[in-house]
Protein backbone atom coordinates (compact mmCIF):
# COMPACT_ATOMS: atom_id res chain seq x y z
CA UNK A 1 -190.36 203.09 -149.54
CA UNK A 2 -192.36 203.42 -146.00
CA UNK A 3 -195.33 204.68 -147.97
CA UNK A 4 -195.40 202.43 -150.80
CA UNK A 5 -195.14 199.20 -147.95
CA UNK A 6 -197.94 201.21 -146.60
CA UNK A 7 -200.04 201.53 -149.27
CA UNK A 8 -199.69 198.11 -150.46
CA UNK A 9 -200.54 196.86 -146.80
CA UNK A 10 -203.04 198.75 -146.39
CA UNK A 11 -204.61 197.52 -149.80
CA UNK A 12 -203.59 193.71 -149.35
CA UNK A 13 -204.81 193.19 -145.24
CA UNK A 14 -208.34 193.49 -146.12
CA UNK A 15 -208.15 190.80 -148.92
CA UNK A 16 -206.09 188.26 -146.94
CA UNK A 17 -208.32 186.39 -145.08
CA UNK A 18 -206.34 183.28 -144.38
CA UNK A 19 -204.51 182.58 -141.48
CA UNK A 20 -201.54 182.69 -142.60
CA UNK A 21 -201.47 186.24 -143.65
CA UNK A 22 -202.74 187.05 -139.64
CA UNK A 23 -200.47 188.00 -136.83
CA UNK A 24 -202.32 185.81 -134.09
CA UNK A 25 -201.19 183.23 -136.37
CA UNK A 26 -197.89 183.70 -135.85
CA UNK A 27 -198.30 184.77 -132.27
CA UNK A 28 -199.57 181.04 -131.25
CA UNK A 29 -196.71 179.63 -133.61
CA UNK A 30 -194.13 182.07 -131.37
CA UNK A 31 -195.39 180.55 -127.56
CA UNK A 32 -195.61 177.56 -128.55
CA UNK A 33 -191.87 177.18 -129.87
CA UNK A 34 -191.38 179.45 -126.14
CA UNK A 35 -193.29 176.41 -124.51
CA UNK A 36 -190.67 173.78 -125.69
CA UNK A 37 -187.72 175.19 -124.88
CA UNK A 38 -188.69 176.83 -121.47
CA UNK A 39 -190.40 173.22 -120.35
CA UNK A 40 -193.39 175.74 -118.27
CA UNK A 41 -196.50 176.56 -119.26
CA UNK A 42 -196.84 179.55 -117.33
CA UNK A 43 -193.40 181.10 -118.46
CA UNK A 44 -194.95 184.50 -118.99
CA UNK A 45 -195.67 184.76 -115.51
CA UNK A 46 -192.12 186.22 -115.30
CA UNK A 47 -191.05 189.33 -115.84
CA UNK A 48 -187.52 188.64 -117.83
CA UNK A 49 -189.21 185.88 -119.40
CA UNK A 50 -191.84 188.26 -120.84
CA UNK A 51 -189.35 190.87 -121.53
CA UNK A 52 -187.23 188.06 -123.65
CA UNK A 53 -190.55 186.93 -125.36
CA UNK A 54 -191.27 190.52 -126.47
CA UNK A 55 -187.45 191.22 -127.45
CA UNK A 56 -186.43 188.25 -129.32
CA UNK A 57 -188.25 188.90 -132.41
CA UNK A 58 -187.76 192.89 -131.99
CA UNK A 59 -184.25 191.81 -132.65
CA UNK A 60 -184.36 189.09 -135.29
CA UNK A 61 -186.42 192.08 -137.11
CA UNK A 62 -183.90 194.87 -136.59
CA UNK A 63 -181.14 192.75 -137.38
CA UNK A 64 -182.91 191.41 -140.62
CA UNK A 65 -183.19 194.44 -141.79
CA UNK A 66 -179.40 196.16 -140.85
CA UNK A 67 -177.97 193.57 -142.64
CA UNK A 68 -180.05 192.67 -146.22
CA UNK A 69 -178.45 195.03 -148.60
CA UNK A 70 -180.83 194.27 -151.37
CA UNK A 71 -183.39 197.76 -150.97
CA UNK A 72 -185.94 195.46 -152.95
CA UNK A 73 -185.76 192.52 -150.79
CA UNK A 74 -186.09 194.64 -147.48
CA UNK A 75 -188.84 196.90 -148.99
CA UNK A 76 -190.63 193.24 -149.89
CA UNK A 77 -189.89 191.74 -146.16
CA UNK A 78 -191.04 195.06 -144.62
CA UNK A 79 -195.03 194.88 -146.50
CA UNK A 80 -195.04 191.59 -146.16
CA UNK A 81 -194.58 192.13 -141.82
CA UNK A 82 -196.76 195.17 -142.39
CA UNK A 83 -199.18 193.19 -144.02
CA UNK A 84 -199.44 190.77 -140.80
CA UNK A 85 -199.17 193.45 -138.40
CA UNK A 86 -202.39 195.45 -139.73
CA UNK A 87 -205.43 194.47 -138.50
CA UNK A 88 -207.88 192.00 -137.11
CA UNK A 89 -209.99 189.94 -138.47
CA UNK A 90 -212.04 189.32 -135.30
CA UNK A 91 -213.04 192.82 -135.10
CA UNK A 92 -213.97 193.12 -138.46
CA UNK A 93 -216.30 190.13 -138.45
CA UNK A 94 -217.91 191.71 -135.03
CA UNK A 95 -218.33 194.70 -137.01
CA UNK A 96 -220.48 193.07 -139.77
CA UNK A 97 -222.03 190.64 -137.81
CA UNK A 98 -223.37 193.65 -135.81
CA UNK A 99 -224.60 195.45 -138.30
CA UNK A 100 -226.96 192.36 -140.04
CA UNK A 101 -228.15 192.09 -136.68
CA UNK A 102 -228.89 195.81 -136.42
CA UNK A 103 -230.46 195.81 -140.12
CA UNK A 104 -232.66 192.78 -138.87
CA UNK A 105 -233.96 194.48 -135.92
CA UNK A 106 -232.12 191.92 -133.54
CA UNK A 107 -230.71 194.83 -131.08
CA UNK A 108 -229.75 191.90 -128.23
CA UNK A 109 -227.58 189.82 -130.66
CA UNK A 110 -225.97 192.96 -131.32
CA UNK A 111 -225.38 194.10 -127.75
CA UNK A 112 -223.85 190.41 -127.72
CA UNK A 113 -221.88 191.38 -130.65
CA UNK A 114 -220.86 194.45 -127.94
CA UNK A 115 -219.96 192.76 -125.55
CA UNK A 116 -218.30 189.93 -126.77
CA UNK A 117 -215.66 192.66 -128.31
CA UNK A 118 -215.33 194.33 -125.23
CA UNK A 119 -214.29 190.87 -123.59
CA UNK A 120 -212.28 189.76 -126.26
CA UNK A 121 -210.55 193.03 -126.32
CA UNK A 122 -210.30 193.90 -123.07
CA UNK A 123 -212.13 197.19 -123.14
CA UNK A 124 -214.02 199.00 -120.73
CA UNK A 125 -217.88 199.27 -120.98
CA UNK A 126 -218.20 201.47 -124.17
CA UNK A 127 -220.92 202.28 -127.33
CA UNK A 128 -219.89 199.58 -129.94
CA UNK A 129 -218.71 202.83 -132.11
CA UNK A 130 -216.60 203.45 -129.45
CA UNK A 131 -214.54 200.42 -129.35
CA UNK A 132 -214.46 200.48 -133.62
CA UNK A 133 -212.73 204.04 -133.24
CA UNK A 134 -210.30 202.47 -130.67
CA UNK A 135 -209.41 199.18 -132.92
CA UNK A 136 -209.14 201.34 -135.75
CA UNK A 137 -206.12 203.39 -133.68
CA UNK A 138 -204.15 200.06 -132.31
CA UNK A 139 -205.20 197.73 -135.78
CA UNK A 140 -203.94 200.66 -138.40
CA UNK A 141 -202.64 204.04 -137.46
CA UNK A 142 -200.84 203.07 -134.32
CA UNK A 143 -198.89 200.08 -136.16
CA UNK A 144 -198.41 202.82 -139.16
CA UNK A 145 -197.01 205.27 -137.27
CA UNK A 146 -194.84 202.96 -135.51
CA UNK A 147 -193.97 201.73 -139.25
CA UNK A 148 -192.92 205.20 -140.25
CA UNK A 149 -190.91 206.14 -137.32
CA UNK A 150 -189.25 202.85 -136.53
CA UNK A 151 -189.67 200.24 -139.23
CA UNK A 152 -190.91 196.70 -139.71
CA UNK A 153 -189.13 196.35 -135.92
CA UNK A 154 -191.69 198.87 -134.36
CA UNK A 155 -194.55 197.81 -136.13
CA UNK A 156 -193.88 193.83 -134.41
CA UNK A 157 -193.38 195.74 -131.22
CA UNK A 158 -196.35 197.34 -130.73
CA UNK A 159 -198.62 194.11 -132.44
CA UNK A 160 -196.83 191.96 -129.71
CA UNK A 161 -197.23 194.11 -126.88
CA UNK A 162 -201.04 195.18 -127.57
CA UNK A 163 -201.80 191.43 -128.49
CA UNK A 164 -199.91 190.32 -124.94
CA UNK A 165 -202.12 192.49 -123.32
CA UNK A 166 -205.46 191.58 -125.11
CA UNK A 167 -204.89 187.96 -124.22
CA UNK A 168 -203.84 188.00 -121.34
CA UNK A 169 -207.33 186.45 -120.61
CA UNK A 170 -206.55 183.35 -122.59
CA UNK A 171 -206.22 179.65 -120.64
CA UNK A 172 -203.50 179.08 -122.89
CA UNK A 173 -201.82 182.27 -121.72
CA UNK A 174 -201.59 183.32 -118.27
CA UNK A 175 -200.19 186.87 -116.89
CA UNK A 176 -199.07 187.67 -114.33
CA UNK A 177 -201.12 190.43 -112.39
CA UNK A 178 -197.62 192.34 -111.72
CA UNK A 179 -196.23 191.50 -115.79
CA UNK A 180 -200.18 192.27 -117.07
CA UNK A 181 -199.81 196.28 -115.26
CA UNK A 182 -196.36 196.52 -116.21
CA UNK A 183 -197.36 195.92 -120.07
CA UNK A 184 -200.11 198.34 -119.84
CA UNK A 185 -197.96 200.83 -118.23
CA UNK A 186 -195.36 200.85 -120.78
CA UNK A 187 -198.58 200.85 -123.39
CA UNK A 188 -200.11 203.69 -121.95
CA UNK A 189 -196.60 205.27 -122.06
CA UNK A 190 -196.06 204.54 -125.86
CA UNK A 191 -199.57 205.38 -126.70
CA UNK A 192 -199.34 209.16 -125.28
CA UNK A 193 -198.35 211.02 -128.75
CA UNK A 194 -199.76 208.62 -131.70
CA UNK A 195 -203.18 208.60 -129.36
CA UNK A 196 -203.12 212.88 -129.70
CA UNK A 197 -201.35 212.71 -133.07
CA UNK A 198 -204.55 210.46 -133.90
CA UNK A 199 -207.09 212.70 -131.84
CA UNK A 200 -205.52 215.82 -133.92
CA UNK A 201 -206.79 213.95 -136.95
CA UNK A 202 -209.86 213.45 -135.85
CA UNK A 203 -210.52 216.81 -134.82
CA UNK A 204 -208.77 218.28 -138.57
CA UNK A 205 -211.10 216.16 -140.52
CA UNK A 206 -214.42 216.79 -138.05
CA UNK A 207 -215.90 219.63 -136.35
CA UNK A 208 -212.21 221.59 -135.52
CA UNK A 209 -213.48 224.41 -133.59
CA UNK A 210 -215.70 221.92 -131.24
CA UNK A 211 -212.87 219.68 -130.93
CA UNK A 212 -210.17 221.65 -130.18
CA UNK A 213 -211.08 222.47 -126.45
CA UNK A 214 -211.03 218.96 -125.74
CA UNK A 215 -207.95 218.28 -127.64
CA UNK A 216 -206.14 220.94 -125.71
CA UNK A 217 -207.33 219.33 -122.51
CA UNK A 218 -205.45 216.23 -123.64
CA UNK A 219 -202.35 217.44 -123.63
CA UNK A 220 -202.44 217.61 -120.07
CA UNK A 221 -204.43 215.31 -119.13
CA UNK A 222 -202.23 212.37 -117.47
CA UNK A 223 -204.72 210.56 -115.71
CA UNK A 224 -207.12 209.73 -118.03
CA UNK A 225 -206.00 206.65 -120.56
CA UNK A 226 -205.29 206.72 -123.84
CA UNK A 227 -208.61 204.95 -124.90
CA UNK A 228 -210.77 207.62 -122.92
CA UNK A 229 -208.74 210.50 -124.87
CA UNK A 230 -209.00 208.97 -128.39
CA UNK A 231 -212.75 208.68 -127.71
CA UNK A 232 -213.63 211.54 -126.04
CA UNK A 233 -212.23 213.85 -129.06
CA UNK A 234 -213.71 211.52 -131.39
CA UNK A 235 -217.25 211.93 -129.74
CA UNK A 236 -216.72 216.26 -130.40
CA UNK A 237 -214.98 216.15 -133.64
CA UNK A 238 -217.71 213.80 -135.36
CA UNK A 239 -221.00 215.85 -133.95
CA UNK A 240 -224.12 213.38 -134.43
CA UNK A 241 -227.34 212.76 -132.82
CA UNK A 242 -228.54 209.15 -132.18
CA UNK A 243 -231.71 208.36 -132.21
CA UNK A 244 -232.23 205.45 -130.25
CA UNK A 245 -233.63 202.82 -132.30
CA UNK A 246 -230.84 203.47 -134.53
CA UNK A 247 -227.73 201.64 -133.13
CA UNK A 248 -225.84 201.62 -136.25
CA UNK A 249 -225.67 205.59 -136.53
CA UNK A 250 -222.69 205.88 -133.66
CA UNK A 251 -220.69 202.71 -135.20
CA UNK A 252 -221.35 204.20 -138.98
CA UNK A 253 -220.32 207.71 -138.49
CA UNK A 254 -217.11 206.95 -136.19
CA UNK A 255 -215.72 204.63 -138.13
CA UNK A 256 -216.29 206.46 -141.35
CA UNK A 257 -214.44 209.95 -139.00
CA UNK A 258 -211.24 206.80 -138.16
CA UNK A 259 -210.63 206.02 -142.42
CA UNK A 260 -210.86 209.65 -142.86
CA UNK A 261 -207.94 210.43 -140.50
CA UNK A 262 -206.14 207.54 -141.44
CA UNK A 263 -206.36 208.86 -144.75
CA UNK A 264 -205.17 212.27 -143.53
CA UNK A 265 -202.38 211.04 -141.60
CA UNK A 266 -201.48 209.30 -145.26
CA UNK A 267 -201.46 212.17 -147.20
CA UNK A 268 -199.28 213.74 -144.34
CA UNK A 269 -196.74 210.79 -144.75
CA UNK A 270 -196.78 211.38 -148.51
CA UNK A 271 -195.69 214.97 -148.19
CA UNK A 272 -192.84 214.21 -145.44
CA UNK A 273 -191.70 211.93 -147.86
CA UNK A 274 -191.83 214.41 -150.56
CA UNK A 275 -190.06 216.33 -148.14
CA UNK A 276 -187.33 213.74 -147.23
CA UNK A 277 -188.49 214.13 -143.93
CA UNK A 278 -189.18 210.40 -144.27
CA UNK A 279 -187.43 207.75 -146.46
């Protein structure tokens, strides 16, 4: 059942363009209900309070699903969260937008398209590619392999925690400095073996033997975060030179490398459930 929700999400996100088929939609809907009955506008300035806002729903999830007995009605609740979970319409837009601008020869509207994602996002300074390899991880296969491993539950986990921390910017939505690291620390915790499971992909489907050195690095790397890894096998495995007044080569070819390990990582899903390795 995990890969048929998966392959129906997968299909379904990128025609669903209204709001109510987006998780930020939801998201709002969530802290503003939090807003009401904790009376404080700045209620995610606390710890617990965070820790409740990021549980509650992990919960209501779980328990939705330990106790429908109908297999069709939890297979039809589970796409229908997967379907919200996946994605982002933002980034998708920046990634178009960018690329009229870069067919139109207007290369500073798209290094506002650049950095505008980077802000949004919260990324460090990074090639536009760069970022689209990154979204591609925490938008689809990080939400699919939290799908696989611990249903609909961990896919609203890791969509709530990655959206806390991508917000955290927003007036509406203040962080604490202390509750902000403490987020990212559990993220970068989380992140360790989807990022390399991810990285693995990139390096099966690109250039192996130039990849692999860096892969193996990653495995003990611990300082370095899980962005940084992703990308820096990414860069190897997918072996292209730029030339420089073509900015839509490095966006192009990186995101074309992320669908074909997504697809890999797919296929590998299908087998393990061929396998009964997954249900």
């Amino acid at each position: 059942m995990s890969l048929i929700s998966l392959l129906i999400a997968l299909m379904a996100e990128r025609h669903l363009s209204l709001s109510v088929w987006q998780f930020n939609h939801y998201y709002r809907m969530y802290l503003t209900w939090w807003k009401k009955i904790d009376k404080q506008a700045n209620f995610l300035q606390n710890e617990t309070k965070t820790l409740a806002v990021i549980v509650l729903p992990i919960a209501i999830v779980g328990l939705l699903m330990e106790f429908i007995d109908d297999g069709i009605l939890k297979f039809l609740l589970s796409t229908l969260i997967l379907i919200v979970c996946f994605g982002c319409v933002k980034s998708r837009d920046a990634y178009k937008c960018f690329l009229r601008s870069a067919f139109r020869g207007e290369m500073t509207t798209c290094e506002m398209n650049r950095q505008q994602l980077l802000k949004e996002k919260g990324l460090e300074d990074q090639g536009f590619g760069q970022s689209l390899v990154w979204l591609n991880y925490r938008y689809y296969i990080a939400i699919m392999l939290f799908f696989v491993a611990f249903g609909a539950a961990g896919a609203v986990f890791y969509r709530l925690l990655t959206t806390l921390v991508e917000q955290n910017h927003d007036d509406e939505i203040t962080i604490s400095d202390g509750v902000l690291k403490s987020c990212k620390q559990v993220l970068a915790v989380i992140d360790w073996l989807p990022v390399r499971i991810t990285a693995f992909g990139y390096m099966f489907v690109g250039h192996f033997s130039k990849a692999l050195p860096t892969w193996l690095e990653s495995l003990f790397n611990f300082t370095s975060t899980p962005n940084q890894i992703l990308i820096s096998v990414a860069k190897v495995a997918e072996d292209y030179s730029i030339d420089d007044d073509d900015c839509t080569a490095e966006p192009c070819l990186l995101v074309r490398l992320a669908k074909r390990t997504l697809l890999l990582l797919l296929a590998v899903i299908s087998a393990l459930t061929i396998l009964g390795v997954v249900n």
